[in-house]
N, C-alpha and C. Protein backbone atom coordinates (compact mmCIF):
# COMPACT_ATOMS: atom_id res chain seq x y z
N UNK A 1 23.07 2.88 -278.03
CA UNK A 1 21.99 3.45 -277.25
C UNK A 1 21.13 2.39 -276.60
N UNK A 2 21.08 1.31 -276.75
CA UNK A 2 20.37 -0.29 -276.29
C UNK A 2 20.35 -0.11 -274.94
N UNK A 3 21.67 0.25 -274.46
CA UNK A 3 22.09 -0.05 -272.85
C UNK A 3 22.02 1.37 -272.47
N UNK A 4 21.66 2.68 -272.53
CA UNK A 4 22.13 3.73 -272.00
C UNK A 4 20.76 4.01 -271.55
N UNK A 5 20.69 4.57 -270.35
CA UNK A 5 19.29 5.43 -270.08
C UNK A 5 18.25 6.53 -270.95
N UNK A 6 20.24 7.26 -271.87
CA UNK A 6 19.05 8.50 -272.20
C UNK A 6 20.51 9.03 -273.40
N UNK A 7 20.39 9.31 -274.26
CA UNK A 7 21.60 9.72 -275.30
C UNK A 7 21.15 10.78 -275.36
N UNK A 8 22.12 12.23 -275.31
CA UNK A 8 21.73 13.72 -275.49
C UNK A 8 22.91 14.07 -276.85
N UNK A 9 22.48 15.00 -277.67
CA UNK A 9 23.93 15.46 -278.80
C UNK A 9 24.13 16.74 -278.14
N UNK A 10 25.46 16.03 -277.85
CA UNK A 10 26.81 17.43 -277.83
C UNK A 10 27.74 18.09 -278.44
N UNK A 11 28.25 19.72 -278.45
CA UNK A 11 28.83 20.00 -279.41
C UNK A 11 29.49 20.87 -278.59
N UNK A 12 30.14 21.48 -279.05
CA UNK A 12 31.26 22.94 -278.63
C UNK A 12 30.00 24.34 -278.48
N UNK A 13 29.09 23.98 -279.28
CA UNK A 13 27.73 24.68 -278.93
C UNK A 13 27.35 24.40 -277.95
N UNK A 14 26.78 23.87 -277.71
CA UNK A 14 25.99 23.45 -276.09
C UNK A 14 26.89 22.66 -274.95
N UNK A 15 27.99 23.00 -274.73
CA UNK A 15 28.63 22.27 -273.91
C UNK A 15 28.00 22.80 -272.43
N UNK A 16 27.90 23.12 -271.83
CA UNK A 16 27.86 23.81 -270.47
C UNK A 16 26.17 23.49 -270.35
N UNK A 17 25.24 23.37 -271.33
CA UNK A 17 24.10 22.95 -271.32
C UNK A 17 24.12 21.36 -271.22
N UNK A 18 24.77 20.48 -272.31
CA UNK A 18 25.12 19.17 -271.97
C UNK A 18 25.89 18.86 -270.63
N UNK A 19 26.69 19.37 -270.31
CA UNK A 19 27.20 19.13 -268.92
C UNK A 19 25.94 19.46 -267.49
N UNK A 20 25.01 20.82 -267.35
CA UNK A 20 24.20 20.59 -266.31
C UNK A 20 23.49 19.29 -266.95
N UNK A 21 23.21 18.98 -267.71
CA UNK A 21 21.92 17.91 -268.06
C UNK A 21 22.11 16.93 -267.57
N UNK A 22 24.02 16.38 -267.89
CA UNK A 22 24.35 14.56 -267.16
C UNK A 22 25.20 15.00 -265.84
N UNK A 23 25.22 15.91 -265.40
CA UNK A 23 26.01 16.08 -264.10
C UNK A 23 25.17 15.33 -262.58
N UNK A 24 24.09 15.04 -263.31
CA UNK A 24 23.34 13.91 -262.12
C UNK A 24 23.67 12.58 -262.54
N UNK A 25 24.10 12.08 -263.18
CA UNK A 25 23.99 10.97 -263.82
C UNK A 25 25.43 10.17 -263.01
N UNK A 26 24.91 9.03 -262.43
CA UNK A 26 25.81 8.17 -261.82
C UNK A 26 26.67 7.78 -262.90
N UNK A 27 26.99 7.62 -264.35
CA UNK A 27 28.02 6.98 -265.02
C UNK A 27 27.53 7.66 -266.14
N UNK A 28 28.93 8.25 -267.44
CA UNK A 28 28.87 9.22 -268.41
C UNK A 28 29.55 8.35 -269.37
N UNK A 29 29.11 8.00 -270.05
CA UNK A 29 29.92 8.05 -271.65
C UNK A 29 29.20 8.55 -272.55
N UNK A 30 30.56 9.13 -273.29
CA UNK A 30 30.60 9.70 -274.47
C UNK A 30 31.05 9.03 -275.15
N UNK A 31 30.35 9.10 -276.75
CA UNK A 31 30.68 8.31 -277.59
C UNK A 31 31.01 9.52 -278.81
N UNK A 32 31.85 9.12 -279.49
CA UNK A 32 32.38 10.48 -280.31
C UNK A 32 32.23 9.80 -282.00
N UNK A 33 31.67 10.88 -283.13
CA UNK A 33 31.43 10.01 -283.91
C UNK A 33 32.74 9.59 -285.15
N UNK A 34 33.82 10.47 -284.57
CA UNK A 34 34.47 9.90 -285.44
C UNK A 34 34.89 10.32 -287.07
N UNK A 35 35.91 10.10 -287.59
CA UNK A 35 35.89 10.33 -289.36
C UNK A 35 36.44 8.99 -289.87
N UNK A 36 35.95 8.33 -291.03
CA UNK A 36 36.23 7.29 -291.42
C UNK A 36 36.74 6.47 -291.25
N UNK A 37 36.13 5.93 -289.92
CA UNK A 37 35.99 4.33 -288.84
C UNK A 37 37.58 5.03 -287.98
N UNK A 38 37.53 6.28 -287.90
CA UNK A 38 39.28 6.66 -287.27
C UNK A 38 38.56 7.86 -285.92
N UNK A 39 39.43 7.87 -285.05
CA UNK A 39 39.32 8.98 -284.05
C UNK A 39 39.31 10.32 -284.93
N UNK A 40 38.80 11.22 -284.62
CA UNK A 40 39.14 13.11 -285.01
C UNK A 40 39.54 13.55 -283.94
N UNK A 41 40.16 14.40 -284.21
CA UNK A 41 40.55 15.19 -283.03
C UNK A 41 39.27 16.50 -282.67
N UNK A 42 38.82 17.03 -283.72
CA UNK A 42 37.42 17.14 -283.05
C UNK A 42 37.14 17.07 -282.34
N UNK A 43 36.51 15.55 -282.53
CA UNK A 43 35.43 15.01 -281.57
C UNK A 43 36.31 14.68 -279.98
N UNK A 44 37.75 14.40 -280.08
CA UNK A 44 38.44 14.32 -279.19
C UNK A 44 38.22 15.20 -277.97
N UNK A 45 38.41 16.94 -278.72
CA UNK A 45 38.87 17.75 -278.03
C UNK A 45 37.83 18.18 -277.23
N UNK A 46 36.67 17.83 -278.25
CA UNK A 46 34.94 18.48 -277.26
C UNK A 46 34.42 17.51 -276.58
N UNK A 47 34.88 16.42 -276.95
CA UNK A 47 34.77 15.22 -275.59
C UNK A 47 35.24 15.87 -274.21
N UNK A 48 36.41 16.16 -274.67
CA UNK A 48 37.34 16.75 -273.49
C UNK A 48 36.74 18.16 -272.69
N UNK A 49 36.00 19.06 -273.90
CA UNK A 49 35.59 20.22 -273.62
C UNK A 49 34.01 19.77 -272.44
N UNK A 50 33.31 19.18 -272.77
CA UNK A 50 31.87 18.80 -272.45
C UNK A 50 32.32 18.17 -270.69
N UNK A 51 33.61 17.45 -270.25
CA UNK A 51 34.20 16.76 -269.27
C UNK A 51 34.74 17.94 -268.48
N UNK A 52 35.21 19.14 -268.87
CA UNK A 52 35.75 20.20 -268.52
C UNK A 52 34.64 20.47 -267.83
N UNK A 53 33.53 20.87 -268.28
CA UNK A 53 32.16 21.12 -268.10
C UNK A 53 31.55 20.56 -266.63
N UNK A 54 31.96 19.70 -267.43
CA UNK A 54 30.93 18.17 -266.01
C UNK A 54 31.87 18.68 -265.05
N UNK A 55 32.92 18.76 -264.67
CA UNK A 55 34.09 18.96 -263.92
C UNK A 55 34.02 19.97 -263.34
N UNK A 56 33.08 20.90 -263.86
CA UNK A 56 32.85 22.35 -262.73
C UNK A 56 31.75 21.93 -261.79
N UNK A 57 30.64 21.09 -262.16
CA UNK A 57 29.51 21.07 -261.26
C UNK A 57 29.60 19.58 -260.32
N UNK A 58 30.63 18.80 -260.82
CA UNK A 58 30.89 17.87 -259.65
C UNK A 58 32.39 16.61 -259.96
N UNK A 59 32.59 16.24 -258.82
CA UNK A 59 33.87 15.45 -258.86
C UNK A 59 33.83 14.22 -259.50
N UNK A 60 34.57 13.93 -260.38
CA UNK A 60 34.44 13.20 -261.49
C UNK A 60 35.68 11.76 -261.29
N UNK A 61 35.39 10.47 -261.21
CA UNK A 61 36.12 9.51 -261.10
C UNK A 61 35.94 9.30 -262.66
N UNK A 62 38.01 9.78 -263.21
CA UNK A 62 38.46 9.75 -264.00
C UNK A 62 38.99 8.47 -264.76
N UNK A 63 38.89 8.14 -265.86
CA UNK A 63 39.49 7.12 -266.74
C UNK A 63 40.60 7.32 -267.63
N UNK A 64 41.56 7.23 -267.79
CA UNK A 64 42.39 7.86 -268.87
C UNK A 64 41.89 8.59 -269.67
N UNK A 65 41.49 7.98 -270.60
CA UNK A 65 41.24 8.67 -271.86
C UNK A 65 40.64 9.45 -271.84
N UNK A 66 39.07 9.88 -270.77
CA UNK A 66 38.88 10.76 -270.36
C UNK A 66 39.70 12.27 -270.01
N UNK A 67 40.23 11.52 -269.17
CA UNK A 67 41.28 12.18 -267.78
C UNK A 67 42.01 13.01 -269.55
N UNK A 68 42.47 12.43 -270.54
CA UNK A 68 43.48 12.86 -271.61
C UNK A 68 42.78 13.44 -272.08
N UNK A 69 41.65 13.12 -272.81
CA UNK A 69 40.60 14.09 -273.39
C UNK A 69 40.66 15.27 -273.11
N UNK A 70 40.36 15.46 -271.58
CA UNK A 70 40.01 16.79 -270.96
C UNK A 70 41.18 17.59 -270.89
N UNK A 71 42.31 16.79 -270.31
CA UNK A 71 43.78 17.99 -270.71
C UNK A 71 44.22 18.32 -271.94
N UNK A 72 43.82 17.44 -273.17
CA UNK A 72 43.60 17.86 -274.65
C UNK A 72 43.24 19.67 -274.83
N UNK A 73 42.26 19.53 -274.27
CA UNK A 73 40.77 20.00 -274.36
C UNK A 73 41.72 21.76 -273.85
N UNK A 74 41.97 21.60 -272.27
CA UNK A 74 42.40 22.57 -271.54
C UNK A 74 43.59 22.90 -272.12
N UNK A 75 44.53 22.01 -273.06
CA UNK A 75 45.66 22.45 -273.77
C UNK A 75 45.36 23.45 -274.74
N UNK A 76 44.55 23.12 -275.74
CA UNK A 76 44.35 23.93 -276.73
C UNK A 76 43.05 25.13 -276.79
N UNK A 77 42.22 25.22 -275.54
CA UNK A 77 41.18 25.89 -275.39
C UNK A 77 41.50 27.39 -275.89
N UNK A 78 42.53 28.14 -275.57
CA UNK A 78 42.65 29.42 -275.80
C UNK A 78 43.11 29.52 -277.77
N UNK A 79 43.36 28.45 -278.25
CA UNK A 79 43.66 28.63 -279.37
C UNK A 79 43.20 27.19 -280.57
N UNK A 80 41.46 27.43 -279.96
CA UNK A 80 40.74 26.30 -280.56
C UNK A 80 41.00 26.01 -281.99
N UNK A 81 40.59 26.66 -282.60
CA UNK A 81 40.11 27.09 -284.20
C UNK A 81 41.66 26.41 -284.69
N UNK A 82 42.31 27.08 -284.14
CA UNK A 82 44.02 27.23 -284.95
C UNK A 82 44.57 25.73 -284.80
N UNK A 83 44.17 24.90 -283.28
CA UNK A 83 44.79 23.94 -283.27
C UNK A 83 43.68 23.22 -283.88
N UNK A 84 42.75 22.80 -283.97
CA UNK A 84 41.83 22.17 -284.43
C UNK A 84 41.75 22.34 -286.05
N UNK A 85 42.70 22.94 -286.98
CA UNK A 85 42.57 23.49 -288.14
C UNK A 85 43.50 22.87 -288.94
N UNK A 86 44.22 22.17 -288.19
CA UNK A 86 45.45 20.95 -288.30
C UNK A 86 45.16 19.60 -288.51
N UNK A 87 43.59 19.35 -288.14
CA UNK A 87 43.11 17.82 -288.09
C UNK A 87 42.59 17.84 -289.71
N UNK A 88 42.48 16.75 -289.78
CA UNK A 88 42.50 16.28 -291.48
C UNK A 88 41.10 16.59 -291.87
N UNK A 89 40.12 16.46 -290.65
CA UNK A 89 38.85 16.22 -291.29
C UNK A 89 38.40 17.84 -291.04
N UNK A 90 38.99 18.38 -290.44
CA UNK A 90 38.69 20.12 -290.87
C UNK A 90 39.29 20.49 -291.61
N UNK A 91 40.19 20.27 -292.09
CA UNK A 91 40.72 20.31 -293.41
C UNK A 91 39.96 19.57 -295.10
N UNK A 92 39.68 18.58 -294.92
CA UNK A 92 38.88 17.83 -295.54
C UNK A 92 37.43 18.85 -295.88
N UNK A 93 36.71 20.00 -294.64
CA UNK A 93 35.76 20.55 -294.76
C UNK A 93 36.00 21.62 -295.34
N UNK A 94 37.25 22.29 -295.05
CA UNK A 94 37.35 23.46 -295.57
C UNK A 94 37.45 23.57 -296.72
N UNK A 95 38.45 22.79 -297.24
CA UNK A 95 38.30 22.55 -298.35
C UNK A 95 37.41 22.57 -299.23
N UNK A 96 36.56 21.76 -299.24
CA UNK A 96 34.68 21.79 -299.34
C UNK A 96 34.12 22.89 -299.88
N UNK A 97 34.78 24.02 -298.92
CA UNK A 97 33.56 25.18 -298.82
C UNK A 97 32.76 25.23 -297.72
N UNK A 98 33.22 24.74 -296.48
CA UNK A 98 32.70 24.52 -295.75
C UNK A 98 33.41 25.76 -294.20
N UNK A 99 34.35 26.35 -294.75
CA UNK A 99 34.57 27.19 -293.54
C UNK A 99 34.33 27.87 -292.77
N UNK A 100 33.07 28.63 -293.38
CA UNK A 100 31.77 29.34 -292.13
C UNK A 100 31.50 28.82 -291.64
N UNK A 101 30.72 27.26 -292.03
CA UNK A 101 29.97 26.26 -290.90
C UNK A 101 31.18 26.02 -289.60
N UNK A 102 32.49 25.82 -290.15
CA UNK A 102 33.37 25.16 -288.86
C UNK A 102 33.62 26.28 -288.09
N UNK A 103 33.53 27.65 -288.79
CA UNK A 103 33.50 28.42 -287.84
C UNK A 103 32.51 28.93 -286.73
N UNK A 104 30.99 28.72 -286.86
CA UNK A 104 30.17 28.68 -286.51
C UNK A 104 29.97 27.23 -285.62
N UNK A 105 30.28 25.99 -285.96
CA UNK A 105 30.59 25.18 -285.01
C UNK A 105 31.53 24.75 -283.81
N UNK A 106 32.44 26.03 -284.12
CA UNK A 106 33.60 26.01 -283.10
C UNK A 106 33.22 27.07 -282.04
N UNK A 107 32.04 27.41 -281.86
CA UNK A 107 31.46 28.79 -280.65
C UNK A 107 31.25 27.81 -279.69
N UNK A 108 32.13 28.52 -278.67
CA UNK A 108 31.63 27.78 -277.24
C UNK A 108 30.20 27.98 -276.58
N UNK A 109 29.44 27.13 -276.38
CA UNK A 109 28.49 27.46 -275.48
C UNK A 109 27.54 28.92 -276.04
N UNK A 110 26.79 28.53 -277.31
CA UNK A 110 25.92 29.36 -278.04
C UNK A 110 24.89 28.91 -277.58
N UNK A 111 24.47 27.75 -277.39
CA UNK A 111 23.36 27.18 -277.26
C UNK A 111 23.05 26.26 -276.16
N UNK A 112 21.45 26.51 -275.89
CA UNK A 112 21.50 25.78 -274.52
C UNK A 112 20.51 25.04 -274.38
N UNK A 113 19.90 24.70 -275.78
CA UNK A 113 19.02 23.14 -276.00
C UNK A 113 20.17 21.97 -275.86
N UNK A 114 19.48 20.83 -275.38
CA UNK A 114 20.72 19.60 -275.28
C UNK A 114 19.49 18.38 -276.41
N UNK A 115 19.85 18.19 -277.39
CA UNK A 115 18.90 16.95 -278.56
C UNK A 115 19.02 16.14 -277.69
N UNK A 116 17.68 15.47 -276.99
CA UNK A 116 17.51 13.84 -277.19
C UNK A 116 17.73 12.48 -277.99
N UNK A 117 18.25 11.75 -278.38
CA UNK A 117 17.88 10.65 -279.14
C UNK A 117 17.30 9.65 -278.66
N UNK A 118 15.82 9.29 -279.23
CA UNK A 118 15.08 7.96 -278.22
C UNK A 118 15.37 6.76 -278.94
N UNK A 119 16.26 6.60 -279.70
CA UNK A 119 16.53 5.64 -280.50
C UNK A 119 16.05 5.43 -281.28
N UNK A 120 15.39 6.21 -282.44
CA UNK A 120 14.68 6.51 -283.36
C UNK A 120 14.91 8.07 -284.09
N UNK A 121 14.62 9.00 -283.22
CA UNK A 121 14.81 10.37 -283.54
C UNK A 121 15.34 11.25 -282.85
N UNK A 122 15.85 12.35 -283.15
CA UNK A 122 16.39 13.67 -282.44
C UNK A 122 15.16 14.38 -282.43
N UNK A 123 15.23 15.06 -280.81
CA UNK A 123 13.98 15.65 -280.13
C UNK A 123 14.43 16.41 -279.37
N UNK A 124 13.72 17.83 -279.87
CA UNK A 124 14.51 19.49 -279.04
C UNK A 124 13.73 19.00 -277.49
């Protein structure tokens, strides 16, 4: 966050809210947080989902992994839950006792606060 203008948290919840917010923004990264120092597919797919997003309200000069993200994203959209239920670290949750929450975190576009981080705290 040192170098970025402005860090917002995104989720499969607020995607379409995070997307109007940086769709002005001359340059986008996403930073995804990841499961134990390894990629998730998760965080992969809503990377991809949030780019889908940005991608309706303006033309987007693509990067691979991006560009992959987002056809990730459009691959498995109609059958989120199911393909996403295959990655280790939703598995890892369910396990837990945690399967309401992932189900409740897998709603598209429930919410349409986007969190700030000022490099200190999260701020509605």
């Amino acid at each position: 966050s040192a170098m970025a203008d402005e860090v917002f948290l995104g989720s499969f919840l607020n995607l379409s809210a995070v997307a109007q917010r940086v769709a002005g923004s001359k340059e986008l990264v996403l930073v995804c947080s990841g499961s134990n120092d390894t990629i998730s597919l998760e965080d992969s797919v809503c990377a991809g989902a949030i780019l889908y997003h940005v991608e309706l309200l303006k033309s987007i000069e693509w990067t691979d992994n991006a560009f992959m993200f987002k056809s990730l994203y459009l691959y498995v959209a109609s059958a989120l839950t199911e393909y996403l239920s295959s990655g280790s670290h939703y598995k890892y949750l369910y396990d837990k006792g945690f399967g309401a929450d992932l189900d409740f975190c897998l709603q598209l576009n429930r919410r349409s606060v986007v969190p700030l981080f000022d490099g200190y705290e999260v701020k509605l």
